[in-house]
C-alpha atoms as a PDB file:
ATOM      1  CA  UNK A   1       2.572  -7.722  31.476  1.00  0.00           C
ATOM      2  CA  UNK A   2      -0.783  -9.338  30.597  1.00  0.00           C
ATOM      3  CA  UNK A   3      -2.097  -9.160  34.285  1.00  0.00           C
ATOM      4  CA  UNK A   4      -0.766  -5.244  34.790  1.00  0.00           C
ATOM      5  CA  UNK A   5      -2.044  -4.598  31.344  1.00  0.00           C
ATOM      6  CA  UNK A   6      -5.172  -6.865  30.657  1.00  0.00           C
ATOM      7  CA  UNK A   7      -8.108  -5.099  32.523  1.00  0.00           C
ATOM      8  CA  UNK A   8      -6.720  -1.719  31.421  1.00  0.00           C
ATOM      9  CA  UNK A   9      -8.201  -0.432  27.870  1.00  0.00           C
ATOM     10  CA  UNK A  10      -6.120   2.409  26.805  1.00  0.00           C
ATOM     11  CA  UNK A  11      -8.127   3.408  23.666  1.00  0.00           C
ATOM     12  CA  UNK A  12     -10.493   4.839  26.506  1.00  0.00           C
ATOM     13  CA  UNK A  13      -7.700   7.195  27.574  1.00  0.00           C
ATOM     14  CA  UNK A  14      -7.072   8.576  24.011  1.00  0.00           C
ATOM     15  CA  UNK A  15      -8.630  11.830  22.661  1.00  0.00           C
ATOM     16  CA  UNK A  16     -10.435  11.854  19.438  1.00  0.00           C
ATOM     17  CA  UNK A  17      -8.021  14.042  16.755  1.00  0.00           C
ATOM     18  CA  UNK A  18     -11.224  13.736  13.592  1.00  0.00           C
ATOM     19  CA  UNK A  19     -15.108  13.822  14.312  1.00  0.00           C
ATOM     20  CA  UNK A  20     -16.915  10.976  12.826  1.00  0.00           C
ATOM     21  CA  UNK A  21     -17.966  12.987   9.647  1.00  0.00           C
ATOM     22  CA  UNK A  22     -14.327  14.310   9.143  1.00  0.00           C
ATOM     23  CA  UNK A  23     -12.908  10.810   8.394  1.00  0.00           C
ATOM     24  CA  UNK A  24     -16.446   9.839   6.346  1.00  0.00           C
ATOM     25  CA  UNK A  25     -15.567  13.245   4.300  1.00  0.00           C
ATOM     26  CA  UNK A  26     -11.887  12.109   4.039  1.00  0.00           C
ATOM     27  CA  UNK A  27     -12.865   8.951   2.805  1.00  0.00           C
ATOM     28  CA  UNK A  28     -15.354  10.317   0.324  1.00  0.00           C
ATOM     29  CA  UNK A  29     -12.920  12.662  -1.039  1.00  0.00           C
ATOM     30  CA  UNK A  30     -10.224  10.314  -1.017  1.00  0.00           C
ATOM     31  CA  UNK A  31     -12.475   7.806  -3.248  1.00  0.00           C
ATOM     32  CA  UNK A  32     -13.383  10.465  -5.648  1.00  0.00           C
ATOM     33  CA  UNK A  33      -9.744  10.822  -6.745  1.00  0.00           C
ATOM     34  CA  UNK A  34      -8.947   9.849 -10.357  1.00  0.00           C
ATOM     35  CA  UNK A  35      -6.490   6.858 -11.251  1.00  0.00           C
ATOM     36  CA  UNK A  36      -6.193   6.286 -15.002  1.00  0.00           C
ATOM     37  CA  UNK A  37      -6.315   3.029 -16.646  1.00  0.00           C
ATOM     38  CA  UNK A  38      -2.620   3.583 -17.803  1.00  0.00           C
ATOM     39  CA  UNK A  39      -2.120   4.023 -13.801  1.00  0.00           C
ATOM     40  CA  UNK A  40      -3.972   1.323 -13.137  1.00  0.00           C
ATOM     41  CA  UNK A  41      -2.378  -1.257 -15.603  1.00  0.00           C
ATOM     42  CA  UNK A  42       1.023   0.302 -14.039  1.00  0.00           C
ATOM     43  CA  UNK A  43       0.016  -1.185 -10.541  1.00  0.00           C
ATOM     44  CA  UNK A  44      -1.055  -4.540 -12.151  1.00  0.00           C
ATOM     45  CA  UNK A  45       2.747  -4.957 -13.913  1.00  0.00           C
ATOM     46  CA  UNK A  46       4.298  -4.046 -10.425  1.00  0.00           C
ATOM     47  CA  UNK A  47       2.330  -6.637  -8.592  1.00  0.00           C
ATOM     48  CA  UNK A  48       3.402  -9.473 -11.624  1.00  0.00           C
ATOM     49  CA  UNK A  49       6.683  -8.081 -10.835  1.00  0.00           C
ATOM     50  CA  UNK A  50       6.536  -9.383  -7.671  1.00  0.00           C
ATOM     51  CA  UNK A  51       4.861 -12.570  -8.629  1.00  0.00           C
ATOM     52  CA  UNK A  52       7.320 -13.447 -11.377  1.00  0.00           C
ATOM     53  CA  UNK A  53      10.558 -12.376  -9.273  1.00  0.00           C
ATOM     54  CA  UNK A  54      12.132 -15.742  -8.287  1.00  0.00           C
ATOM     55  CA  UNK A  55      12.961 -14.901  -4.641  1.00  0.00           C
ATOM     56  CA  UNK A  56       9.459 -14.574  -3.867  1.00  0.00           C
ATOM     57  CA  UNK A  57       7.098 -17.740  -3.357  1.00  0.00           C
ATOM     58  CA  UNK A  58       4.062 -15.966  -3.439  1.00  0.00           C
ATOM     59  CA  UNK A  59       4.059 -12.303  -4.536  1.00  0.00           C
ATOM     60  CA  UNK A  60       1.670  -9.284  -4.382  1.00  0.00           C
ATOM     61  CA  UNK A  61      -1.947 -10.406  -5.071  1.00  0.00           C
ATOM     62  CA  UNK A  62      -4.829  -8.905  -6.825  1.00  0.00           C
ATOM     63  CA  UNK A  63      -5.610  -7.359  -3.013  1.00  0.00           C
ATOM     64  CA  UNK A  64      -2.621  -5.632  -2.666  1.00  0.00           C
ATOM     65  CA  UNK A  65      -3.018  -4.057  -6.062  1.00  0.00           C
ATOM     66  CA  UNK A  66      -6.627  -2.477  -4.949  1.00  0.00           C
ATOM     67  CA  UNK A  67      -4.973  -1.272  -1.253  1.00  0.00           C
ATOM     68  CA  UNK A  68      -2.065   0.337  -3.313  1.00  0.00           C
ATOM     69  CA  UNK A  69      -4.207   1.700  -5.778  1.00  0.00           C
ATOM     70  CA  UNK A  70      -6.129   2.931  -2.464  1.00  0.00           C
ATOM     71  CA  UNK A  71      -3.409   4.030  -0.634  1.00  0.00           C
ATOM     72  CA  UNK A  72      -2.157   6.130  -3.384  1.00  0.00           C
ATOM     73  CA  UNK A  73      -5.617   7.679  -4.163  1.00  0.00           C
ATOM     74  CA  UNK A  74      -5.544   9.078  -0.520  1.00  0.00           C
ATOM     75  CA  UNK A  75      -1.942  10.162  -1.182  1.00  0.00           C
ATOM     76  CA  UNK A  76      -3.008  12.123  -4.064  1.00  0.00           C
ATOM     77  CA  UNK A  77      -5.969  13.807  -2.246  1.00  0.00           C
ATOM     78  CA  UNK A  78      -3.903  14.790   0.635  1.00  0.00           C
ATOM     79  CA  UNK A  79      -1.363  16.495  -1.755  1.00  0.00           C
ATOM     80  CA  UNK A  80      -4.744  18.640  -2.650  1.00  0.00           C
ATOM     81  CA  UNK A  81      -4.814  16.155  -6.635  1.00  0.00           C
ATOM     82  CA  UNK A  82      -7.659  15.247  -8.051  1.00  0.00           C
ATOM     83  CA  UNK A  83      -5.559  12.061  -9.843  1.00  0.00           C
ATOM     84  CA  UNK A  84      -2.937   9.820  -8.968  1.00  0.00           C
ATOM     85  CA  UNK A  85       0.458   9.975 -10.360  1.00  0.00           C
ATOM     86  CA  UNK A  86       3.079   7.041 -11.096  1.00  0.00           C
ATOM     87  CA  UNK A  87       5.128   8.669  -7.710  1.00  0.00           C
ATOM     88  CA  UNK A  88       2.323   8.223  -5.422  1.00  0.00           C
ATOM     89  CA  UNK A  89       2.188   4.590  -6.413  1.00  0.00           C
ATOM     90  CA  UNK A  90       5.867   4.413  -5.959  1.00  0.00           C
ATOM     91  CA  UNK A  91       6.307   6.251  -2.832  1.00  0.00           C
ATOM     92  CA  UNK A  92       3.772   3.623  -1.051  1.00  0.00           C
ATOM     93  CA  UNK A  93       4.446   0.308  -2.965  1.00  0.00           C
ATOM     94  CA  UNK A  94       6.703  -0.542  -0.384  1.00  0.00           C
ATOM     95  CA  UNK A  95       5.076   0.172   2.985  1.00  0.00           C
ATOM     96  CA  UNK A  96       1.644  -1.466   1.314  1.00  0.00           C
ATOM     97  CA  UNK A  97       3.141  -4.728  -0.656  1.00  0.00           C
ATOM     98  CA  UNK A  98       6.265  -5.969   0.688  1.00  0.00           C
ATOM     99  CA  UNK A  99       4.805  -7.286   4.369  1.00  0.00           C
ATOM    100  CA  UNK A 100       2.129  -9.214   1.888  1.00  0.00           C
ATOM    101  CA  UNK A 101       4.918 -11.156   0.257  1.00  0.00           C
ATOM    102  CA  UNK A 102       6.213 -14.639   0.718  1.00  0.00           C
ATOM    103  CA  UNK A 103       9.803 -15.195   0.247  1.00  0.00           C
ATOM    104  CA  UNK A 104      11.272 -18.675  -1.459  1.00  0.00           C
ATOM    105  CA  UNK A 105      13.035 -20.617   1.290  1.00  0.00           C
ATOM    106  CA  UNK A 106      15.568 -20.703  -0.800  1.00  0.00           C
ATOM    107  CA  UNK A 107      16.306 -17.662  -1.911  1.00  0.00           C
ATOM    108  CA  UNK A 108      15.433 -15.487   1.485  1.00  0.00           C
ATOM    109  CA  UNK A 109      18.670 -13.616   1.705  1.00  0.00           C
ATOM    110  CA  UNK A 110      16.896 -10.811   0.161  1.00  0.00           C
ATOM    111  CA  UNK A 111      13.980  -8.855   1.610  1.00  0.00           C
ATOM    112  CA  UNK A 112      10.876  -7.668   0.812  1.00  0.00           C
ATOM    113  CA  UNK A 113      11.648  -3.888   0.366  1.00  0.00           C
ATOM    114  CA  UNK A 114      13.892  -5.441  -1.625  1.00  0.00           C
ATOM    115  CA  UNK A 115      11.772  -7.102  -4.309  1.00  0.00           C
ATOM    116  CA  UNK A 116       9.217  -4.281  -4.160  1.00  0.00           C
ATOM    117  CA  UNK A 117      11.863  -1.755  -5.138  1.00  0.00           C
ATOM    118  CA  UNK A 118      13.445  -3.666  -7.751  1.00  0.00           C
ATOM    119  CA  UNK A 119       9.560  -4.109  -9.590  1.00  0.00           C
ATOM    120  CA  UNK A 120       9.153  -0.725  -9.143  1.00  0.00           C
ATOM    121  CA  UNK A 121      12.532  -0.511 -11.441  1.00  0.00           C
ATOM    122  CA  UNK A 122      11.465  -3.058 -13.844  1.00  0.00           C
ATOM    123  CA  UNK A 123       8.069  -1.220 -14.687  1.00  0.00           C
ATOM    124  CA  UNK A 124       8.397   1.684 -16.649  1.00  0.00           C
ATOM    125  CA  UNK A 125       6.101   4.437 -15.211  1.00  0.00           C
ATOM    126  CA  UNK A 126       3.340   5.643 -17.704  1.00  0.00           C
END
């Protein structure tokens, strides 16, 4: 595979989908999308969720927190918002946190959707 593959670059076969300035707009809009500070303190108890939750040896980090908060912003936006809601958060916490978490040794029977899912239930939302 790496000799068929290796002088090959496929991103030189692909065909743009977004200009340059369509993704800088994106971005710009996306970034000018409101989250509260009740919002925000809401992603801050999910992530100690995570880092308090006994399965996990290292949970979410401060990181994680600002690409949820992020992620959710450009949910928000492409739902035509101007503010992030609790369900943005919580339809992204998973895909965005759990691949960031370390499990306990110990205790790695359960997974990381897992953990992420049960902080989501642990935090009440707004």
């Amino acid at each position: 595979m790496l000799a068929a593959h290796a002088p090959l670059d496929r991103v030189l076969e692909l065909t743009p989908t977004a200009t340059i300035a369509e993704v800088l707009e994106a971005q710009r809009v996306a970034a000018s999308v409101h989250a509260s500070e009740p919002l925000r303190r809401y992603v801050v108890a999910v992530l100690e969720q995570t880092r308090a939750d006994p399965r996990t040896y290292l949970g979410a980090s401060p990181r994680a927190g600002l690409m949820l908060l992020r992620a959710a912003m450009a949910c928000a936006a492409l739902d035509g918002r101007d503010h992030v809601l609790p369900d943005d958060v919580q339809q992204l916490a998973v895909s965005v946190i759990a691949h960031r978490l370390l499990l306990a040794p110990s205790l790695a029977e359960a997974t990381r959707a897992e953990i992420v899912v049960d902080a989501l239930n642990r935090v009440p939302a707004l």
